[in-house]
PDB file of N, CA and C in Angstrom:
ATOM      1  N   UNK A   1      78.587  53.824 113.040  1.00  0.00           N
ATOM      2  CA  UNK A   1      79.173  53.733 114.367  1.00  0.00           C
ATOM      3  C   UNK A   1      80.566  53.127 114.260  1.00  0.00           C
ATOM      4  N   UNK A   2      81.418  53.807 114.822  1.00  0.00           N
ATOM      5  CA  UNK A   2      82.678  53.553 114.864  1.00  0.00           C
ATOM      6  C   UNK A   2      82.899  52.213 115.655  1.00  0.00           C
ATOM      7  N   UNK A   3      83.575  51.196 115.112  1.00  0.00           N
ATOM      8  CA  UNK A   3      84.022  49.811 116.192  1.00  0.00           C
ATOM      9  C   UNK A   3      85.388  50.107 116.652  1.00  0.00           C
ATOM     10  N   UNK A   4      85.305  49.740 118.333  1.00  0.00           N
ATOM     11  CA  UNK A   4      87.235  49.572 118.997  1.00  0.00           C
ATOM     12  C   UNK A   4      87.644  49.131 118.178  1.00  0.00           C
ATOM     13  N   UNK A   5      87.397  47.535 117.183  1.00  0.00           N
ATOM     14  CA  UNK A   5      88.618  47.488 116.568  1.00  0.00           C
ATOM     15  C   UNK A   5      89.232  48.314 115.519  1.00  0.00           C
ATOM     16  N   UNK A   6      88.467  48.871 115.062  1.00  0.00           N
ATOM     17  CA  UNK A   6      88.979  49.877 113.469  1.00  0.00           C
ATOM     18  C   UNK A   6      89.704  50.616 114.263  1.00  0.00           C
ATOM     19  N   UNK A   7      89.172  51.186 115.616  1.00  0.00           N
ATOM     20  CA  UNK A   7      89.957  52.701 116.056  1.00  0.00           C
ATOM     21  C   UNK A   7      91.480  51.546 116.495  1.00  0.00           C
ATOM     22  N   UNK A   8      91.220  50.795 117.341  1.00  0.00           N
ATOM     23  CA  UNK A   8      92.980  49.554 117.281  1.00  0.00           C
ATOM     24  C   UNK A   8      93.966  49.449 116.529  1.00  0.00           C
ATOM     25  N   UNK A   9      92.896  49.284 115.055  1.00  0.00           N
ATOM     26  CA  UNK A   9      94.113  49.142 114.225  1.00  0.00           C
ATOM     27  C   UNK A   9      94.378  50.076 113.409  1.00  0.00           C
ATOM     28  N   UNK A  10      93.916  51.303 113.622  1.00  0.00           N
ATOM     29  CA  UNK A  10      93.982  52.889 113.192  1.00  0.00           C
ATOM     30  C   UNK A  10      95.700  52.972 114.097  1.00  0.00           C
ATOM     31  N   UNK A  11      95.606  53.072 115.418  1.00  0.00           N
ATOM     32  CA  UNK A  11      96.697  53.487 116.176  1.00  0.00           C
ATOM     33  C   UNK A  11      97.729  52.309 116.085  1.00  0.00           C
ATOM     34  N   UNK A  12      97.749  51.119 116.113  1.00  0.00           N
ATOM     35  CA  UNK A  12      98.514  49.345 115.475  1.00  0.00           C
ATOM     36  C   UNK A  12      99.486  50.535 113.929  1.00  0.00           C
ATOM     37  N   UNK A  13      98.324  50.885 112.868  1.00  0.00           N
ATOM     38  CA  UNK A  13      98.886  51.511 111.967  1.00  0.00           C
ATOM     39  C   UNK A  13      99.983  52.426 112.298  1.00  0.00           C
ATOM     40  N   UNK A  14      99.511  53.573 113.159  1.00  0.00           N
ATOM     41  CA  UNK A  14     100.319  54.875 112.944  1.00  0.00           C
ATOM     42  C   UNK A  14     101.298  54.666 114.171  1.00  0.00           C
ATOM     43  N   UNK A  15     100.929  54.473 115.196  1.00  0.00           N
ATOM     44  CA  UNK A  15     102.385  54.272 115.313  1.00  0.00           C
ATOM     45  C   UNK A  15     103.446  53.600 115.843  1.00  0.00           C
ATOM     46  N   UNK A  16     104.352  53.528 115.932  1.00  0.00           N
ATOM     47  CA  UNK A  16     105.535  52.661 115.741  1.00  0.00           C
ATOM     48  C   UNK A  16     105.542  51.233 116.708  1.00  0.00           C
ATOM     49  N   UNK A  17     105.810  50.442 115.770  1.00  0.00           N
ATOM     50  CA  UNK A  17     105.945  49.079 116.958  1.00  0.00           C
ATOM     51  C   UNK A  17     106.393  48.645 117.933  1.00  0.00           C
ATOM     52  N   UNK A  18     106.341  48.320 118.621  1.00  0.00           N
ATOM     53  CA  UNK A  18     107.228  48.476 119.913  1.00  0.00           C
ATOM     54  C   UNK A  18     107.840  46.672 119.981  1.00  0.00           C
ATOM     55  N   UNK A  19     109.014  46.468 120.191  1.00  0.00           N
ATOM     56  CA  UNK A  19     109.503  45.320 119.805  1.00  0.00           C
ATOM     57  C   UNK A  19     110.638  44.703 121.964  1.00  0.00           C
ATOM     58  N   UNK A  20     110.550  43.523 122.414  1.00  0.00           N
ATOM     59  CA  UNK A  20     111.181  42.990 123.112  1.00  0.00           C
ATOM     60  C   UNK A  20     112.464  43.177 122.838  1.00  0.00           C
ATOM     61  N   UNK A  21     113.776  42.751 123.655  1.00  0.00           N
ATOM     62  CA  UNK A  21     114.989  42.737 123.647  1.00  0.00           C
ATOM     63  C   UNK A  21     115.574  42.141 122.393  1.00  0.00           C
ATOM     64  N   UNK A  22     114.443  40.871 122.309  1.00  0.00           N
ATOM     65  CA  UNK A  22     114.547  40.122 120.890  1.00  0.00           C
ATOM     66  C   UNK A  22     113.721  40.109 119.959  1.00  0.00           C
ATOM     67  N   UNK A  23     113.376  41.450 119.441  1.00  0.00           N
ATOM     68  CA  UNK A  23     112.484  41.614 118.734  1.00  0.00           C
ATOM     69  C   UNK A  23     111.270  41.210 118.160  1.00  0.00           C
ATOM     70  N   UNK A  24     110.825  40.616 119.235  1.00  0.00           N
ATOM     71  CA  UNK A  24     109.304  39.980 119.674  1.00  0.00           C
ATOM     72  C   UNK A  24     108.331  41.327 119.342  1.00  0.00           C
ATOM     73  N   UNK A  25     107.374  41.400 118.452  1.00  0.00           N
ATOM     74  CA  UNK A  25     106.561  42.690 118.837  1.00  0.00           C
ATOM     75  C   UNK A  25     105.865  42.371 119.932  1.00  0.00           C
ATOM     76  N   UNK A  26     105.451  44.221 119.902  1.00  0.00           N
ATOM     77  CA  UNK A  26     104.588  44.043 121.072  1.00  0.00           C
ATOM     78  C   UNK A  26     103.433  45.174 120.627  1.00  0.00           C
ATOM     79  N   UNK A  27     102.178  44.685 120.318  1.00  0.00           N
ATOM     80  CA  UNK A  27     101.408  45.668 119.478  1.00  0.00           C
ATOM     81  C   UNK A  27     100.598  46.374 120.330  1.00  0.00           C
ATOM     82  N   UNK A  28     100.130  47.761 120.509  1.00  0.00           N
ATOM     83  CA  UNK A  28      99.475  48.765 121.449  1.00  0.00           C
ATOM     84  C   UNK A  28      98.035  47.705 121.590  1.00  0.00           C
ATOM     85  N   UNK A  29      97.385  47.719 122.847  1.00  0.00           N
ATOM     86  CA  UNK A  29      96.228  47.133 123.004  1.00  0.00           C
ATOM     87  C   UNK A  29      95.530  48.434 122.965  1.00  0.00           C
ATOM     88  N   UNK A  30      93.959  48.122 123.742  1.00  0.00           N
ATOM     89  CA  UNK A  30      92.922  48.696 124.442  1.00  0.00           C
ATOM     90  C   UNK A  30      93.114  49.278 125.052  1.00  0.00           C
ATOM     91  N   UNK A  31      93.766  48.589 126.399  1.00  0.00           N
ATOM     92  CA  UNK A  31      94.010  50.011 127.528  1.00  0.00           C
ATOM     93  C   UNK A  31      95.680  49.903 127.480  1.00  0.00           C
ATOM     94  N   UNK A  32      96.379  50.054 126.888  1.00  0.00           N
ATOM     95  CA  UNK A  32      97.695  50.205 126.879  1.00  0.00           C
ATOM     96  C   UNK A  32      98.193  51.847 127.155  1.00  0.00           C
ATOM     97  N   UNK A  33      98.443  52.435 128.056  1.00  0.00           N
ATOM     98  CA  UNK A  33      99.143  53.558 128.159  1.00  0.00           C
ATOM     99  C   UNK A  33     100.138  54.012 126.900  1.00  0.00           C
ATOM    100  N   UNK A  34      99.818  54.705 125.949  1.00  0.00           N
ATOM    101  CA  UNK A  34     100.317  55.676 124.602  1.00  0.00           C
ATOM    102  C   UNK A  34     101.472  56.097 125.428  1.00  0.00           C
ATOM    103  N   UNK A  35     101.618  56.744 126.273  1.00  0.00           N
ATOM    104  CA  UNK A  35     102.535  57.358 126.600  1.00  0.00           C
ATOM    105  C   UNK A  35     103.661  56.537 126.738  1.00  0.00           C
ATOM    106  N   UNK A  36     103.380  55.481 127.578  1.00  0.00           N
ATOM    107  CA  UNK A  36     104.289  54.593 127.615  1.00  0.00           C
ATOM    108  C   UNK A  36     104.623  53.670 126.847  1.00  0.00           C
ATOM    109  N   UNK A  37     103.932  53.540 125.057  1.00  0.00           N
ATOM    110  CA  UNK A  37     104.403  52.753 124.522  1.00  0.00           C
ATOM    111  C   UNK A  37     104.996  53.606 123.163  1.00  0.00           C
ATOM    112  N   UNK A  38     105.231  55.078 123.007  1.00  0.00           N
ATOM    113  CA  UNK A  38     105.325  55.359 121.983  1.00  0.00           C
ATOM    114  C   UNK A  38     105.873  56.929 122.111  1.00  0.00           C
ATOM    115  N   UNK A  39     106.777  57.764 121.837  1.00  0.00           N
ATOM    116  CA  UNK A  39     107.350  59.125 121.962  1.00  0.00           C
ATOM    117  C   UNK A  39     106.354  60.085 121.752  1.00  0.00           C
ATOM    118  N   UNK A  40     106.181  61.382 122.487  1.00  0.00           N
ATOM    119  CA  UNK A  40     104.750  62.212 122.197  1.00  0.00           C
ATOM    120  C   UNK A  40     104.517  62.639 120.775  1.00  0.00           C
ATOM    121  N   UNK A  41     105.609  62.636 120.094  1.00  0.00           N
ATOM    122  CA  UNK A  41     105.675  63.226 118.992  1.00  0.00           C
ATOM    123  C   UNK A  41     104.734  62.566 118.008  1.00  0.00           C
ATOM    124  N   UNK A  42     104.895  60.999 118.265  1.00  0.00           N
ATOM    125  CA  UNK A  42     104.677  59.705 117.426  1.00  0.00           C
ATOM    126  C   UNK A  42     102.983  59.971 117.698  1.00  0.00           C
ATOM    127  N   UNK A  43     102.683  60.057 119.350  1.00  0.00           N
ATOM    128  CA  UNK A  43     101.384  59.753 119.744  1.00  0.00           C
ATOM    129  C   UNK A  43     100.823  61.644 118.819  1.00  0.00           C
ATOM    130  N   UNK A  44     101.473  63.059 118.956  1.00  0.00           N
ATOM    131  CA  UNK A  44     100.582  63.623 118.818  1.00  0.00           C
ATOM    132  C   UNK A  44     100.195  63.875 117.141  1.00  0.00           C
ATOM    133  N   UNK A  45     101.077  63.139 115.977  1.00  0.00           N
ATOM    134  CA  UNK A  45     100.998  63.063 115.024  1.00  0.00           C
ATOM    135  C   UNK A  45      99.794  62.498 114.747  1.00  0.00           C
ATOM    136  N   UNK A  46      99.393  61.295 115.380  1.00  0.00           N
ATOM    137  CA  UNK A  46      98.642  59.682 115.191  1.00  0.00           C
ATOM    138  C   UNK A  46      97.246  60.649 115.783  1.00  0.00           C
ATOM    139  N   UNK A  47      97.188  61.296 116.960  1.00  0.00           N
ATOM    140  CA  UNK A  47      96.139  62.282 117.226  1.00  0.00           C
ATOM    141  C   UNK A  47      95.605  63.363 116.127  1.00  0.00           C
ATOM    142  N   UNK A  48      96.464  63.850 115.621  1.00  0.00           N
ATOM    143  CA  UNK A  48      96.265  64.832 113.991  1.00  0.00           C
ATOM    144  C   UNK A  48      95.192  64.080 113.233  1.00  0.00           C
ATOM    145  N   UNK A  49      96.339  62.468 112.716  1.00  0.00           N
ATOM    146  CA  UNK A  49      95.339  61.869 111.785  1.00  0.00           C
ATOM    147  C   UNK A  49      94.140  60.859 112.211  1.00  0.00           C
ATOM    148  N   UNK A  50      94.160  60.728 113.072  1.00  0.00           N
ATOM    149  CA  UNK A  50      92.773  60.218 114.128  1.00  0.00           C
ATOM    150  C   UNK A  50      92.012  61.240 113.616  1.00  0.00           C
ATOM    151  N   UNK A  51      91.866  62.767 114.172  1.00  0.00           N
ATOM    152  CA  UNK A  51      90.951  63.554 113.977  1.00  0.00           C
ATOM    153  C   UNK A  51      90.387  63.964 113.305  1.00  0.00           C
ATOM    154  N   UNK A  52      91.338  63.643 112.123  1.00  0.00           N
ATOM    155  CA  UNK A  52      91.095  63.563 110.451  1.00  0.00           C
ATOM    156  C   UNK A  52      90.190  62.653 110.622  1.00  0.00           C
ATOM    157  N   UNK A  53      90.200  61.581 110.545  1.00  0.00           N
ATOM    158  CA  UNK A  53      89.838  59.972 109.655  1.00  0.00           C
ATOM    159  C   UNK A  53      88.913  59.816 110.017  1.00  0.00           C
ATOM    160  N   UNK A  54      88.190  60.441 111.476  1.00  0.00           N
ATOM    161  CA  UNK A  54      87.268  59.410 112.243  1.00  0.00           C
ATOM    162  C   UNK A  54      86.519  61.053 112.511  1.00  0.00           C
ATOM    163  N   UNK A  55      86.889  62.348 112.051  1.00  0.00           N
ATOM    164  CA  UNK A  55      86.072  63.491 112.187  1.00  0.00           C
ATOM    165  C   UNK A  55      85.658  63.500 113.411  1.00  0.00           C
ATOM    166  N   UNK A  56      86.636  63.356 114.796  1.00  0.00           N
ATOM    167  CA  UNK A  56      86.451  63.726 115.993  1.00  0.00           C
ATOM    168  C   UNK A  56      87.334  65.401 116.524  1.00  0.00           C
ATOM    169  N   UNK A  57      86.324  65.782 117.022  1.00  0.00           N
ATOM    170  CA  UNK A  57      86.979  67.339 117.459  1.00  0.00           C
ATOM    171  C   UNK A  57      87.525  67.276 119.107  1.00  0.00           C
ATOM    172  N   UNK A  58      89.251  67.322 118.467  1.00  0.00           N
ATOM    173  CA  UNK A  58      90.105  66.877 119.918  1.00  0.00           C
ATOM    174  C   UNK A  58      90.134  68.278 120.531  1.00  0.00           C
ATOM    175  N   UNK A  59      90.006  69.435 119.967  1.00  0.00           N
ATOM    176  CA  UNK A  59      90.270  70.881 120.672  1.00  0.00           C
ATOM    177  C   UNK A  59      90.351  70.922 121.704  1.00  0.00           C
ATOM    178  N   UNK A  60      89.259  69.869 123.015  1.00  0.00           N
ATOM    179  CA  UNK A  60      89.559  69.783 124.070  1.00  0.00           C
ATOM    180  C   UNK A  60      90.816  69.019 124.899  1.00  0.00           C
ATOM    181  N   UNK A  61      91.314  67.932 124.112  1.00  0.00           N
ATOM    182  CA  UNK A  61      92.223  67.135 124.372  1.00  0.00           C
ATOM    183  C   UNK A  61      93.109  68.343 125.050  1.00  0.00           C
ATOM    184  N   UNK A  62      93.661  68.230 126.462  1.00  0.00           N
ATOM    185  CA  UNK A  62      94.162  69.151 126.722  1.00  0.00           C
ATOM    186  C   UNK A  62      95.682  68.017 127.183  1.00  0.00           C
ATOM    187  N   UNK A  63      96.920  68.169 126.868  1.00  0.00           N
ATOM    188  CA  UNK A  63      97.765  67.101 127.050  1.00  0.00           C
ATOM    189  C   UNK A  63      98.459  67.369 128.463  1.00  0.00           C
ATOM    190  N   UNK A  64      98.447  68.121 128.870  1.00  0.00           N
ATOM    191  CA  UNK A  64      98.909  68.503 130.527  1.00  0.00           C
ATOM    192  C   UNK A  64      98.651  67.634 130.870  1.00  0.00           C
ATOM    193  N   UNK A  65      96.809  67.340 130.795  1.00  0.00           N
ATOM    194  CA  UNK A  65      96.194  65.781 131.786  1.00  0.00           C
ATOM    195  C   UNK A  65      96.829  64.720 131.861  1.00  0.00           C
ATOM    196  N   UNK A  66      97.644  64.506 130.486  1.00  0.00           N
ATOM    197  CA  UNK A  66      98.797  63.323 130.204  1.00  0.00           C
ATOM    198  C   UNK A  66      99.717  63.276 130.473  1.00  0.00           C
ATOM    199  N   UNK A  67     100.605  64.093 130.604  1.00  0.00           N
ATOM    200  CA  UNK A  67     101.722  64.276 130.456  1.00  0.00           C
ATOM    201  C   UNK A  67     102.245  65.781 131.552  1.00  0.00           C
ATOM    202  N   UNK A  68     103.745  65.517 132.286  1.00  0.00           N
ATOM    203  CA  UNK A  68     105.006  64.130 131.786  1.00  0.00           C
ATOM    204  C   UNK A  68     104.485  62.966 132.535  1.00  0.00           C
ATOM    205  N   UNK A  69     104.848  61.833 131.669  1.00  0.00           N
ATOM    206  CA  UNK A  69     104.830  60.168 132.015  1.00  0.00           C
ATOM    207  C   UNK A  69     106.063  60.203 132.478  1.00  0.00           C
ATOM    208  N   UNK A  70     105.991  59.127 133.678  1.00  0.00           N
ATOM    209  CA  UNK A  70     107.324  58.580 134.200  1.00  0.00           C
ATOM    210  C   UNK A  70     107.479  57.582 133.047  1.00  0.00           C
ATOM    211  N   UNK A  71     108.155  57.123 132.835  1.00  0.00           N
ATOM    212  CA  UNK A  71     108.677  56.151 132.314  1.00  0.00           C
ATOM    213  C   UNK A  71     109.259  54.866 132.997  1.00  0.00           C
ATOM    214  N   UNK A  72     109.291  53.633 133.522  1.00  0.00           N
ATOM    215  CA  UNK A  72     109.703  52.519 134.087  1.00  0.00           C
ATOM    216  C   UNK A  72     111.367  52.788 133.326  1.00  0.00           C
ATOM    217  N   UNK A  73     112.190  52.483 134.230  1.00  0.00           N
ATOM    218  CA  UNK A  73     113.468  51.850 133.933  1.00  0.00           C
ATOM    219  C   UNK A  73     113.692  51.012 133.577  1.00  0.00           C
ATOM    220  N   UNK A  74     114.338  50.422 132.559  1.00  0.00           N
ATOM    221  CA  UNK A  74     114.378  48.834 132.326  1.00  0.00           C
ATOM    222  C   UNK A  74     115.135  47.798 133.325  1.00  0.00           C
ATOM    223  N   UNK A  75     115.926  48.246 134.193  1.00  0.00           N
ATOM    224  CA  UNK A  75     116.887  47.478 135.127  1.00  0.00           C
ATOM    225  C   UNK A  75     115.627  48.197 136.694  1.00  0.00           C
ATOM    226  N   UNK A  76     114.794  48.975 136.905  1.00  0.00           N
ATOM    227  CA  UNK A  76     114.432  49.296 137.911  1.00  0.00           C
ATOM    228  C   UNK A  76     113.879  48.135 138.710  1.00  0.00           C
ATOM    229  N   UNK A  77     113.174  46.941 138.262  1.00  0.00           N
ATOM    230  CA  UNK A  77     112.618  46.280 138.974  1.00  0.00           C
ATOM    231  C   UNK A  77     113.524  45.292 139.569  1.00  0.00           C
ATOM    232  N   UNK A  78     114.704  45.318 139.302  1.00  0.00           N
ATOM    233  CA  UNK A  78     116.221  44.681 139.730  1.00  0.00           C
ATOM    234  C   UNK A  78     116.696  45.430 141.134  1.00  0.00           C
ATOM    235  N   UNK A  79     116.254  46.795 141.555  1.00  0.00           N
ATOM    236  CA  UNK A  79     116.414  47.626 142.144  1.00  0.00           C
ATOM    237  C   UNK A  79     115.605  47.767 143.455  1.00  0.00           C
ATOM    238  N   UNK A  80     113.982  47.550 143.308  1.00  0.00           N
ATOM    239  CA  UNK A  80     112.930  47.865 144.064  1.00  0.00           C
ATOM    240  C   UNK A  80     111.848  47.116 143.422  1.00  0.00           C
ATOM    241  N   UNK A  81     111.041  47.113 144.554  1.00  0.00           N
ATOM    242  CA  UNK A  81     109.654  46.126 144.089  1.00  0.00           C
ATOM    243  C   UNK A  81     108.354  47.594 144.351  1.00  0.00           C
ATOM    244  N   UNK A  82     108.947  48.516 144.576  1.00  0.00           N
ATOM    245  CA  UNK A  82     107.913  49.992 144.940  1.00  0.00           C
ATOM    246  C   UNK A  82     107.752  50.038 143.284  1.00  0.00           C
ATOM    247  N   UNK A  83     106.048  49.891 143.167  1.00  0.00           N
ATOM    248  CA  UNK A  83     105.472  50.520 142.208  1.00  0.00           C
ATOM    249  C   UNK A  83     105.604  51.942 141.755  1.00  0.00           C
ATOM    250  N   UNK A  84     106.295  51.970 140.067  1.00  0.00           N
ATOM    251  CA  UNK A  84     106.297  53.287 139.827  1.00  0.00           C
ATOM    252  C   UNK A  84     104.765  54.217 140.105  1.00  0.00           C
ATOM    253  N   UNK A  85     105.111  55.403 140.980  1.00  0.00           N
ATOM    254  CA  UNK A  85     103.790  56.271 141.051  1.00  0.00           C
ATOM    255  C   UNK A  85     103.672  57.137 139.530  1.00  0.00           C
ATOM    256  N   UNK A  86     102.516  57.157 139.224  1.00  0.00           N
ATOM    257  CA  UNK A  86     102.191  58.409 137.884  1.00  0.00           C
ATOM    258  C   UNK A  86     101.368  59.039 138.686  1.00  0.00           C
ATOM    259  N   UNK A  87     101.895  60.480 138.366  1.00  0.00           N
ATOM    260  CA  UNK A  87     100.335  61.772 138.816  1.00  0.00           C
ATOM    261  C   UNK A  87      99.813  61.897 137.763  1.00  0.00           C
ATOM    262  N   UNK A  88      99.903  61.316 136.738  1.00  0.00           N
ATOM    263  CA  UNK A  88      99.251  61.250 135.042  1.00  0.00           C
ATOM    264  C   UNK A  88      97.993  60.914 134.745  1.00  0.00           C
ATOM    265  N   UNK A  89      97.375  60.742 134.561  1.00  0.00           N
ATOM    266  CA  UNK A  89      96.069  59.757 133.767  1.00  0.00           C
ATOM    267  C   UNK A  89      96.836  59.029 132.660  1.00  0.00           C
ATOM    268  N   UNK A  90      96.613  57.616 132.114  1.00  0.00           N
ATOM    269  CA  UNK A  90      97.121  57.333 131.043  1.00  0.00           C
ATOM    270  C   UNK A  90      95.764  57.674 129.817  1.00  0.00           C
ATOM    271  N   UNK A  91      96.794  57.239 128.907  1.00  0.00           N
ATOM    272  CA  UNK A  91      96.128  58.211 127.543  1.00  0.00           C
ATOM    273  C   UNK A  91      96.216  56.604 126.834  1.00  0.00           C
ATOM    274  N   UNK A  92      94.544  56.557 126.669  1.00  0.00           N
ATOM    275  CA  UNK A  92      94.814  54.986 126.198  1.00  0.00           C
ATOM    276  C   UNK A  92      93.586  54.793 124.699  1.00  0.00           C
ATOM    277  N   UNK A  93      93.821  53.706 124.224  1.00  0.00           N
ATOM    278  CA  UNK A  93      93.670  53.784 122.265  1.00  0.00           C
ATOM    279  C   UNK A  93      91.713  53.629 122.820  1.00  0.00           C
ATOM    280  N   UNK A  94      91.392  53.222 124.051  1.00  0.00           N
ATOM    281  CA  UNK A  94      89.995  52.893 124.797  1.00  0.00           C
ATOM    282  C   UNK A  94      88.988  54.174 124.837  1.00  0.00           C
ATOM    283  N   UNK A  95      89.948  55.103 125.200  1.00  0.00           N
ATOM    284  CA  UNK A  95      89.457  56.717 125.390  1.00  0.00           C
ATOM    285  C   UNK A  95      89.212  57.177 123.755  1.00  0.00           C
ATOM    286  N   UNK A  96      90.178  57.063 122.682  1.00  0.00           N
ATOM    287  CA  UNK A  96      90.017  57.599 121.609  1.00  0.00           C
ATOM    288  C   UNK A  96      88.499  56.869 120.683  1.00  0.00           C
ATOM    289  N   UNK A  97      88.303  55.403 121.154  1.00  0.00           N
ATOM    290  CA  UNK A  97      87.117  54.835 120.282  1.00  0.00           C
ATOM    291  C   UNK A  97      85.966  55.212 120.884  1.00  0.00           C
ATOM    292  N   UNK A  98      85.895  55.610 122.148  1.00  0.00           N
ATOM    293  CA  UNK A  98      84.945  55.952 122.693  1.00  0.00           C
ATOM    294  C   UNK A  98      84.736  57.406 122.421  1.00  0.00           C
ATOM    295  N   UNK A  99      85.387  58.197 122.250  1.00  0.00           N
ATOM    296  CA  UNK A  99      85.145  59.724 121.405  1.00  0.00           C
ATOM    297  C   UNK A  99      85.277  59.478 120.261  1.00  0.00           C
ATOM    298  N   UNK A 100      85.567  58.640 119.218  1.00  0.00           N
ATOM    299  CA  UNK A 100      85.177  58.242 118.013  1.00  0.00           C
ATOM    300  C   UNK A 100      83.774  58.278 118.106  1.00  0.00           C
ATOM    301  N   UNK A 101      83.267  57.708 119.341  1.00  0.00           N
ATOM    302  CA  UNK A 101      81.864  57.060 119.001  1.00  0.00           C
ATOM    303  C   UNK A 101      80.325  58.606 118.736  1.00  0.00           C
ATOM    304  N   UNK A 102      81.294  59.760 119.528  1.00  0.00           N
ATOM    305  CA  UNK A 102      80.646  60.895 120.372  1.00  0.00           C
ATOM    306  C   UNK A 102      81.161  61.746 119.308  1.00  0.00           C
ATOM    307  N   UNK A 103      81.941  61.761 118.459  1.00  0.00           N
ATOM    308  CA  UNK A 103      82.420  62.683 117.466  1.00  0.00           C
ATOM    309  C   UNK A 103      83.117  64.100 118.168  1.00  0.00           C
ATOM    310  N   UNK A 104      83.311  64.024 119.386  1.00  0.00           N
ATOM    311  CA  UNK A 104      84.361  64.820 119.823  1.00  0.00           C
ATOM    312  C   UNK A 104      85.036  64.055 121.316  1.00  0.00           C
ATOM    313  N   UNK A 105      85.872  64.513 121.528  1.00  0.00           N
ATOM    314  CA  UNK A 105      86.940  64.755 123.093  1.00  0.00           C
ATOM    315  C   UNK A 105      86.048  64.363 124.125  1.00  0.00           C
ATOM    316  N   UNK A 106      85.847  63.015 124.812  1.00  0.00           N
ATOM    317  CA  UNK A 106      84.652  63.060 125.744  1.00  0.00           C
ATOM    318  C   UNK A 106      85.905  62.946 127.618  1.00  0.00           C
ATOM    319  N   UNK A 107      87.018  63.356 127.350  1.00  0.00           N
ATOM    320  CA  UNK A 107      87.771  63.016 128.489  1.00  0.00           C
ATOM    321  C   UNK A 107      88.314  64.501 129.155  1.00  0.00           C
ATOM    322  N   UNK A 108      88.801  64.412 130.142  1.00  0.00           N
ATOM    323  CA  UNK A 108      89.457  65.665 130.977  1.00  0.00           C
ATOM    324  C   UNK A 108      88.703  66.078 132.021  1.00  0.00           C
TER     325      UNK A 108
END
């Protein structure tokens, strides 16, 4: 049985760190939105070797459901206190251990 943390530090591994103004990291959690912490490219690579490592069948992963992410502005909350809206679902490292656990795609 697959544990959240292995699948954590599977995605911590692959991909890229995400660092503060002052290069404070900031490491992907549990429910951390992928989209918003990492370029699709980064996230659909890290999905490749997920599917590899942990022998889950993503075929269903359909990425429309995800994507496009708004993205927050970095000066926006200087601007407005209106919560950015997403019509997205976020795509989070929570969803992938839990289809780790099912050996395929249990979302969409």
């Amino acid at each position: 049985m697959v544990k959240d943390e292995v699948v954590l530090a599977f995605f911590r591994h692959e991909l890229p760190l995400m660092t503060t103004l002052t290069f404070r990291p900031i490491p992907v959690e549990m429910d951390t939105p992928l989209q918003a912490y990492a370029e699709s490219d980064d996230i659909g690579y890290a999905i490749d070797k997920y599917s590899a490592t942990f022998d889950v069948n993503v075929s269903n992963l359909d990425m429309a459901h995800y994507y496009p992410w708004k993205v927050e502005w970095f000066f926006r909350k200087w601007f407005t206190n209106k919560p950015l809206i997403q019509r997205k679902k976020p795509l989070t490292v929570r969803m992938f251990a839990e289809s780790a656990r099912a050996g395929r795609w249990l979302f969409d």
